[in-house]
PDB file of N, CA and C in Angstrom:
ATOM      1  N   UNK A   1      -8.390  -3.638 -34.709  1.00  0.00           N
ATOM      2  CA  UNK A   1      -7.020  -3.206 -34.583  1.00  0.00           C
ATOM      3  C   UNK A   1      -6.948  -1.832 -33.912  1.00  0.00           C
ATOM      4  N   UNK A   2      -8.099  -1.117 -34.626  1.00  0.00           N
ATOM      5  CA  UNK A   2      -7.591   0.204 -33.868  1.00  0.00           C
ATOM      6  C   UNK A   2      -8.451   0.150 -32.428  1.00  0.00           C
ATOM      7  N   UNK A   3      -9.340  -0.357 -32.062  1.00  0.00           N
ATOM      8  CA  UNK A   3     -10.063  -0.223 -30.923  1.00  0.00           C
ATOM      9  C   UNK A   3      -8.887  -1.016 -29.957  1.00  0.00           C
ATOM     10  N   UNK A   4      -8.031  -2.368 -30.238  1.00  0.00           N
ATOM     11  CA  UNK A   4      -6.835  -2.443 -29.601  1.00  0.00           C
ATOM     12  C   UNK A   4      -6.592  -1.781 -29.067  1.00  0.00           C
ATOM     13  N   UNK A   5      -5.485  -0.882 -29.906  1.00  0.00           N
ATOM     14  CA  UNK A   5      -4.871   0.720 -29.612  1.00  0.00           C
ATOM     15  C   UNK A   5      -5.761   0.975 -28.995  1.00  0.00           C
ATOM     16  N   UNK A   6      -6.366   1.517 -29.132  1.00  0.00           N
ATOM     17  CA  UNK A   6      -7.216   2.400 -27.970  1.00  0.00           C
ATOM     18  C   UNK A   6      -7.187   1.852 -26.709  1.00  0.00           C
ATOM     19  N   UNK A   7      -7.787   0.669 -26.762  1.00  0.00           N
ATOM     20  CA  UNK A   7      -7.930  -0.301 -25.210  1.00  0.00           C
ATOM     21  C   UNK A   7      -6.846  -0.334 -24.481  1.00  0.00           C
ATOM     22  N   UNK A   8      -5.820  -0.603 -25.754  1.00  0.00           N
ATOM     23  CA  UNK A   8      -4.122  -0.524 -24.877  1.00  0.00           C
ATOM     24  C   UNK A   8      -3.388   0.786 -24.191  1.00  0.00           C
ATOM     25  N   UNK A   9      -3.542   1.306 -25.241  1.00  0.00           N
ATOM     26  CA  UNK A   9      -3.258   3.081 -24.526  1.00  0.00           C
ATOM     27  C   UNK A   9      -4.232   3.603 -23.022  1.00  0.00           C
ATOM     28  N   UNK A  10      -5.427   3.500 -23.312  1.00  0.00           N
ATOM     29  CA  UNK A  10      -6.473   3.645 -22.298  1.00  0.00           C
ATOM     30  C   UNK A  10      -6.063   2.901 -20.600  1.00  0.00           C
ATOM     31  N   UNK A  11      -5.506   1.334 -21.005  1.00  0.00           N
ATOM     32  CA  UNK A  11      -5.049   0.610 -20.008  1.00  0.00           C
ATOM     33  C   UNK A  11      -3.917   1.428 -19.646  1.00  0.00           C
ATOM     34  N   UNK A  12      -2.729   1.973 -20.089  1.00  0.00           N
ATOM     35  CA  UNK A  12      -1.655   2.071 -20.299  1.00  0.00           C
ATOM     36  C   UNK A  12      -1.769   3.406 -19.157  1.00  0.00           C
ATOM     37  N   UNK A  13      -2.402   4.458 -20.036  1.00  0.00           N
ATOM     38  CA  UNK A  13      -2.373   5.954 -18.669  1.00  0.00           C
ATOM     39  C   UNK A  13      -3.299   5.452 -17.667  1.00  0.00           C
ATOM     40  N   UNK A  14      -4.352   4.369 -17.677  1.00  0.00           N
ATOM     41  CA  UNK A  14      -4.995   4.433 -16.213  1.00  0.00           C
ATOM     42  C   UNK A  14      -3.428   3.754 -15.227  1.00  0.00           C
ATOM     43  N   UNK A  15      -2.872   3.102 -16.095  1.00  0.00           N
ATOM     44  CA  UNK A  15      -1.840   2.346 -14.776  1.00  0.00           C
ATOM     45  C   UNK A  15      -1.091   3.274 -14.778  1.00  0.00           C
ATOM     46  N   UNK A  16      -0.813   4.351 -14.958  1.00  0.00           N
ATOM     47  CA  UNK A  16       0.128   5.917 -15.055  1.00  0.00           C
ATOM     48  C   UNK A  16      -0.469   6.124 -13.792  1.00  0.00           C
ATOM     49  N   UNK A  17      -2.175   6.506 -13.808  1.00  0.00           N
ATOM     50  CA  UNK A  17      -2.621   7.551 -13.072  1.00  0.00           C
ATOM     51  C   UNK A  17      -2.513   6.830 -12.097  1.00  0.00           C
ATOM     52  N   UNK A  18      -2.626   5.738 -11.599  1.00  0.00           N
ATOM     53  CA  UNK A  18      -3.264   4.455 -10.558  1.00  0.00           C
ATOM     54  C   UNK A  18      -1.202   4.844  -9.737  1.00  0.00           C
ATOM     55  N   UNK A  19      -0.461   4.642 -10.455  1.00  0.00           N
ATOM     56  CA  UNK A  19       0.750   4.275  -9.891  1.00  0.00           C
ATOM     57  C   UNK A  19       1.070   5.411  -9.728  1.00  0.00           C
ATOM     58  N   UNK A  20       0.674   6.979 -10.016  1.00  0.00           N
ATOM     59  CA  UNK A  20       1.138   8.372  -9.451  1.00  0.00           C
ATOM     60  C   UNK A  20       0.717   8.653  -8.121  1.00  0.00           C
ATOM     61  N   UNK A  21      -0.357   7.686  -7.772  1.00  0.00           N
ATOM     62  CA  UNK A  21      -1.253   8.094  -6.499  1.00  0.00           C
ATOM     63  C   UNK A  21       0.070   8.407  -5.260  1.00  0.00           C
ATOM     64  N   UNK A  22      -0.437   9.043  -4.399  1.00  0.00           N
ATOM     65  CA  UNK A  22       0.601   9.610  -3.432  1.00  0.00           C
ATOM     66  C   UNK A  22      -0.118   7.623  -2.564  1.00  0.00           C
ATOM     67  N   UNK A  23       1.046   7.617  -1.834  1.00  0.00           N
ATOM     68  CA  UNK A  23       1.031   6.458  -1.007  1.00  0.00           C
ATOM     69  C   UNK A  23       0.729   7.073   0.364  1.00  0.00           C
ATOM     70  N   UNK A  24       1.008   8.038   0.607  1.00  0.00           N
ATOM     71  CA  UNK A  24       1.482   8.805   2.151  1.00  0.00           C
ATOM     72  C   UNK A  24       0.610  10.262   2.251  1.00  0.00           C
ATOM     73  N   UNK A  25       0.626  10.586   3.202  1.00  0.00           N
ATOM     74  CA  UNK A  25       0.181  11.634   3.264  1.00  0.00           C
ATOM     75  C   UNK A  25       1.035  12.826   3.976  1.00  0.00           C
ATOM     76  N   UNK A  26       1.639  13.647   2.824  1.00  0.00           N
ATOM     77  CA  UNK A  26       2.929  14.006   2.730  1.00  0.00           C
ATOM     78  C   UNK A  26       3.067  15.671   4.079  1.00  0.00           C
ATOM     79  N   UNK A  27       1.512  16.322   4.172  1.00  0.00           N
ATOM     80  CA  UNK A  27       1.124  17.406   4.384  1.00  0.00           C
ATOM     81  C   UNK A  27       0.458  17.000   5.882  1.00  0.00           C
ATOM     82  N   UNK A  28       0.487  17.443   7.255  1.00  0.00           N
ATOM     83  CA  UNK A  28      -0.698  16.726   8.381  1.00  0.00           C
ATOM     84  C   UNK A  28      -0.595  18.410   8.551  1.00  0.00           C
ATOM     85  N   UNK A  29      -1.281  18.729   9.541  1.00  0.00           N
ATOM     86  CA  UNK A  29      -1.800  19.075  10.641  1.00  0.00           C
ATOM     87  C   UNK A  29      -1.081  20.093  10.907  1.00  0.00           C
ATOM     88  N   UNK A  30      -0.274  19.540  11.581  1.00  0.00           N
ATOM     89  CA  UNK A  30       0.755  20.117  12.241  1.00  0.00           C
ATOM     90  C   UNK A  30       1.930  20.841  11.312  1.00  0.00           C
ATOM     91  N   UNK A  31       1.952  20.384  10.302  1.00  0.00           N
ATOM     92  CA  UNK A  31       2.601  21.352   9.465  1.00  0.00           C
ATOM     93  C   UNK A  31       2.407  22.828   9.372  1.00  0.00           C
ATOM     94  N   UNK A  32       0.918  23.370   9.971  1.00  0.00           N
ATOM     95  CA  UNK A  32       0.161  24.320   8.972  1.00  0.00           C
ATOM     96  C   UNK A  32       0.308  25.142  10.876  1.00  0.00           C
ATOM     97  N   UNK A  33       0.679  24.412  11.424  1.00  0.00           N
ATOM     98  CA  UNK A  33       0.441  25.288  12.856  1.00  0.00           C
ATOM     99  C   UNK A  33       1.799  26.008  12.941  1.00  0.00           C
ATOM    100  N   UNK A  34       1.145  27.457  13.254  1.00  0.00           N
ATOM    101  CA  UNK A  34       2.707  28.117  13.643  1.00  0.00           C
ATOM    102  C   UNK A  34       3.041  28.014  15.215  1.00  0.00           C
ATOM    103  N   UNK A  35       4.570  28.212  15.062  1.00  0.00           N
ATOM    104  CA  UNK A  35       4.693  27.853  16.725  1.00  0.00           C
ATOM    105  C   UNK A  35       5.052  29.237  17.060  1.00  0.00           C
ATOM    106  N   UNK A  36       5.650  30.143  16.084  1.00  0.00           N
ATOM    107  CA  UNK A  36       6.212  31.411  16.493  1.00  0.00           C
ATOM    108  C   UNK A  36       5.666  32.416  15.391  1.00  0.00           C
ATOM    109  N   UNK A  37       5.436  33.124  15.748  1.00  0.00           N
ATOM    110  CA  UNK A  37       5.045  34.336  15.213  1.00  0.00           C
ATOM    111  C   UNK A  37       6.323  35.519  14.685  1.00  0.00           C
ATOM    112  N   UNK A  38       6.657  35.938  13.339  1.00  0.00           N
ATOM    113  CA  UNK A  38       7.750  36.541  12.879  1.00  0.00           C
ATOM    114  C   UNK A  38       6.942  38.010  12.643  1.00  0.00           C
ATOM    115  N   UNK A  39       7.576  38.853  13.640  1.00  0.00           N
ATOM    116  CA  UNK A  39       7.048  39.757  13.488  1.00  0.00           C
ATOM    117  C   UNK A  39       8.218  41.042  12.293  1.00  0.00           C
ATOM    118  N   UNK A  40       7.779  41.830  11.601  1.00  0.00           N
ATOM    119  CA  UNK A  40       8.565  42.336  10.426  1.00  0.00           C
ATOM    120  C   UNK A  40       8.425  43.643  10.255  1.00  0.00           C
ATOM    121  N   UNK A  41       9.945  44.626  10.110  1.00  0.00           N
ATOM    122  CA  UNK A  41       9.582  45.362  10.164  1.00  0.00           C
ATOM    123  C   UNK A  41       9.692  46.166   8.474  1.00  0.00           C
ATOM    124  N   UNK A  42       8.201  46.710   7.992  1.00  0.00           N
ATOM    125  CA  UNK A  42       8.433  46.700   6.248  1.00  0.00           C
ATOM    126  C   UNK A  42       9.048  48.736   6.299  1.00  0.00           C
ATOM    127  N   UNK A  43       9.994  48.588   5.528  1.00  0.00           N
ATOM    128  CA  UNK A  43      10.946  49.236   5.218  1.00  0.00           C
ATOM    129  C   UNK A  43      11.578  50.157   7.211  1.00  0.00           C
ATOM    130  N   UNK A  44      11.617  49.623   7.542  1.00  0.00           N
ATOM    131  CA  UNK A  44      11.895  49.842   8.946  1.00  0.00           C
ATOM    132  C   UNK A  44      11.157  49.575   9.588  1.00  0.00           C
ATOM    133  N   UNK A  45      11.039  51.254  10.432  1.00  0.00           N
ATOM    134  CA  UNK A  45       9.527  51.530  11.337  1.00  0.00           C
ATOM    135  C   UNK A  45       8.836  52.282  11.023  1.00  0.00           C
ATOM    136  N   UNK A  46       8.070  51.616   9.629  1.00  0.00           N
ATOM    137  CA  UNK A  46       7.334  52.857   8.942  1.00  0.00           C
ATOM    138  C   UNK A  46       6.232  53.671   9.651  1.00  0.00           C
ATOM    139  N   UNK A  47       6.480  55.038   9.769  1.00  0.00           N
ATOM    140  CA  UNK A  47       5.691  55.714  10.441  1.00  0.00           C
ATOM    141  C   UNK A  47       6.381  56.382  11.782  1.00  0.00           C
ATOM    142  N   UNK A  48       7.749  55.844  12.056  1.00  0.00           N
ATOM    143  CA  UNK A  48       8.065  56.107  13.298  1.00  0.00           C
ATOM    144  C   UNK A  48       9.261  57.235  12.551  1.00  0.00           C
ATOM    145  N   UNK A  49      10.065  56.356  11.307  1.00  0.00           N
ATOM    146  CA  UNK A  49      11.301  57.643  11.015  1.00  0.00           C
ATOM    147  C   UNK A  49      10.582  57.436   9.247  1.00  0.00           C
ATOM    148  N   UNK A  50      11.604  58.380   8.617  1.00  0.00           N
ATOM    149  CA  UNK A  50      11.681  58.161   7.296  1.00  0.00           C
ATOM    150  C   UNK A  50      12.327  56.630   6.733  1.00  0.00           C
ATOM    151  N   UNK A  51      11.521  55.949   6.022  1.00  0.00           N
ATOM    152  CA  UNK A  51      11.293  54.691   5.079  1.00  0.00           C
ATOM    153  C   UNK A  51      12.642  54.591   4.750  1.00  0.00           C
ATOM    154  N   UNK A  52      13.061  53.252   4.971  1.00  0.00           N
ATOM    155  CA  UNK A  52      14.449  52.855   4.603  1.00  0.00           C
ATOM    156  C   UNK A  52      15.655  53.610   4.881  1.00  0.00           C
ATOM    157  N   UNK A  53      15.657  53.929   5.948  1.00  0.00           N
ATOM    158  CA  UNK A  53      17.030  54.475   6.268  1.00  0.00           C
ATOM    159  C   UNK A  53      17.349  53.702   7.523  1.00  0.00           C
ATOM    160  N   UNK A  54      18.717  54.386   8.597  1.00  0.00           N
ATOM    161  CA  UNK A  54      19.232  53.413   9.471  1.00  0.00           C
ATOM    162  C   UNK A  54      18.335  54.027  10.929  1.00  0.00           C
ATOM    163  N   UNK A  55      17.847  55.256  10.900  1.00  0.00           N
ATOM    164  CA  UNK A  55      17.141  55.617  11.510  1.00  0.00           C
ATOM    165  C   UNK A  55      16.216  54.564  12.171  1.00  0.00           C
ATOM    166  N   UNK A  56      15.158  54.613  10.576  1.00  0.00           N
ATOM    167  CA  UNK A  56      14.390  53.594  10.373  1.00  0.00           C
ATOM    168  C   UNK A  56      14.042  52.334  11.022  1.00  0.00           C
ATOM    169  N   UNK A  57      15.260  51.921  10.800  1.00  0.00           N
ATOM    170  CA  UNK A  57      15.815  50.308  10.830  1.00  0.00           C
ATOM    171  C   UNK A  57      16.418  49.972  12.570  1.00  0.00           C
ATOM    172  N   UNK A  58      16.851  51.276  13.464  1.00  0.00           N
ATOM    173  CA  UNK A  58      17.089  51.216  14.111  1.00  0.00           C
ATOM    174  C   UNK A  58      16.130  51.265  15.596  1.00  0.00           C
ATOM    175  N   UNK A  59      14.114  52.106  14.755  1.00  0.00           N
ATOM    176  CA  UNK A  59      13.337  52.334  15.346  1.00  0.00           C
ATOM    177  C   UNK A  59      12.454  50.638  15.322  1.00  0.00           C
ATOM    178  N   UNK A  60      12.824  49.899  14.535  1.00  0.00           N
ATOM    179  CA  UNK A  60      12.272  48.795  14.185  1.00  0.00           C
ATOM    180  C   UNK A  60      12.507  47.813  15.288  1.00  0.00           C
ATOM    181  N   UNK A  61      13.946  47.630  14.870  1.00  0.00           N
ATOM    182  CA  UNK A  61      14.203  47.123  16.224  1.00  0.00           C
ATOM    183  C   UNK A  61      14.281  47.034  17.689  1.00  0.00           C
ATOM    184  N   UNK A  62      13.842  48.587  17.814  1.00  0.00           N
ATOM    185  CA  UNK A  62      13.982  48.988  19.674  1.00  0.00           C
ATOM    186  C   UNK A  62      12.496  48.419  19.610  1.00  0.00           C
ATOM    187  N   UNK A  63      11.463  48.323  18.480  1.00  0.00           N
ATOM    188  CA  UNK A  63      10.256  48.230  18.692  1.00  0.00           C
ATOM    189  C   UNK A  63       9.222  46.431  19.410  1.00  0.00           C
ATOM    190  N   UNK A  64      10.810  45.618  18.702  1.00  0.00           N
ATOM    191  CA  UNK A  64      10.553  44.510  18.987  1.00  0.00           C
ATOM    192  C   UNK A  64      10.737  43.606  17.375  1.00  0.00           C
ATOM    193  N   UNK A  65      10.683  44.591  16.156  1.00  0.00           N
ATOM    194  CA  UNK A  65      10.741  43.775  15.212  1.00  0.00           C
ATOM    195  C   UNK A  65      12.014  42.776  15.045  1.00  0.00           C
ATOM    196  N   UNK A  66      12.085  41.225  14.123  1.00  0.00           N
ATOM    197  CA  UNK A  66      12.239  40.303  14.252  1.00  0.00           C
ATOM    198  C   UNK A  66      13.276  40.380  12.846  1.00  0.00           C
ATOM    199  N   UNK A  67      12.357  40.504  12.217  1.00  0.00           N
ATOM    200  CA  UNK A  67      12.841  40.498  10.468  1.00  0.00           C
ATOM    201  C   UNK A  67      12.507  42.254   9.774  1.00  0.00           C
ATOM    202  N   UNK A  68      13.710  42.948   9.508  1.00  0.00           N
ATOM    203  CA  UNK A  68      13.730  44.618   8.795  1.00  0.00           C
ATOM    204  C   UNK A  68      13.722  43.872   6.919  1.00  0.00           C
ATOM    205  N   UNK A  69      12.623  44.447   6.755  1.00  0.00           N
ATOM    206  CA  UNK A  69      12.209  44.351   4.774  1.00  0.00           C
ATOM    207  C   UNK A  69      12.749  45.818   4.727  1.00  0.00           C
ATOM    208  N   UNK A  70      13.087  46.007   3.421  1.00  0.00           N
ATOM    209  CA  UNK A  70      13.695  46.885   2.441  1.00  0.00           C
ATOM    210  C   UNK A  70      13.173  46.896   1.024  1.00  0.00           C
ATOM    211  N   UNK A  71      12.774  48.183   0.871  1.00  0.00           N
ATOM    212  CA  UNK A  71      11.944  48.356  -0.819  1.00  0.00           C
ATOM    213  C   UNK A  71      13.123  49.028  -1.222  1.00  0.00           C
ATOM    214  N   UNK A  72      14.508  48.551  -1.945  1.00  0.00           N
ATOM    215  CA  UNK A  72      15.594  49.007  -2.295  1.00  0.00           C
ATOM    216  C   UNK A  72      15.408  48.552  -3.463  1.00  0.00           C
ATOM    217  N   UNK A  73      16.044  49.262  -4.691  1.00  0.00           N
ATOM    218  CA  UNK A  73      16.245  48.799  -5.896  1.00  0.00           C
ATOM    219  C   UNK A  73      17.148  49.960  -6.759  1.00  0.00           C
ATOM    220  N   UNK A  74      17.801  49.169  -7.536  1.00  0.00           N
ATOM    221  CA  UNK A  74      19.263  49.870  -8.073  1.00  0.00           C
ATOM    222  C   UNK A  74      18.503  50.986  -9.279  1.00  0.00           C
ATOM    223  N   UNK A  75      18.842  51.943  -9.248  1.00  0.00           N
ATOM    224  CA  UNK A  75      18.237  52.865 -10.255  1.00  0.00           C
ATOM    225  C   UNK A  75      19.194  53.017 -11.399  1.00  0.00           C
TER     226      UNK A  75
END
């Protein structure tokens, strides 16, 4: 009786694991290739003005940056 149970349960998660299997292959290749490069500028143009200001933000962009990050937080 109890080795049943067991046999049955045992059957029971292998057809779990068997029927979770991915069918597809959800991830290729080409997913992982970049086509463009995002270039960023972290808290402006650090090094060019003072960190997070419009200065900053304004040296970032003449520079070519794409995406301006900000280390802002409410005090």
């Amino acid at each position: 009786m109890v080795i049943n149970r067991v046999v049955r349960n045992s059957l029971a998660l292998l057809f779990l694991f068997v029927s979770c299997q991915a069918t597809q292959k959800t991830m290729t290749a080409s997913a992982y290739q970049v086509k463009e490069f995002d270039t960023q500028g972290h808290r402006g143009a650090r090094g060019l003005a003072p960190e997070n200001t419009f200065p900053a933000m304004k040296a970032g962009l003449d520079a070519g940056v794409r995406t301006l990050e900000m280390d802002v937080v409410i005090t």
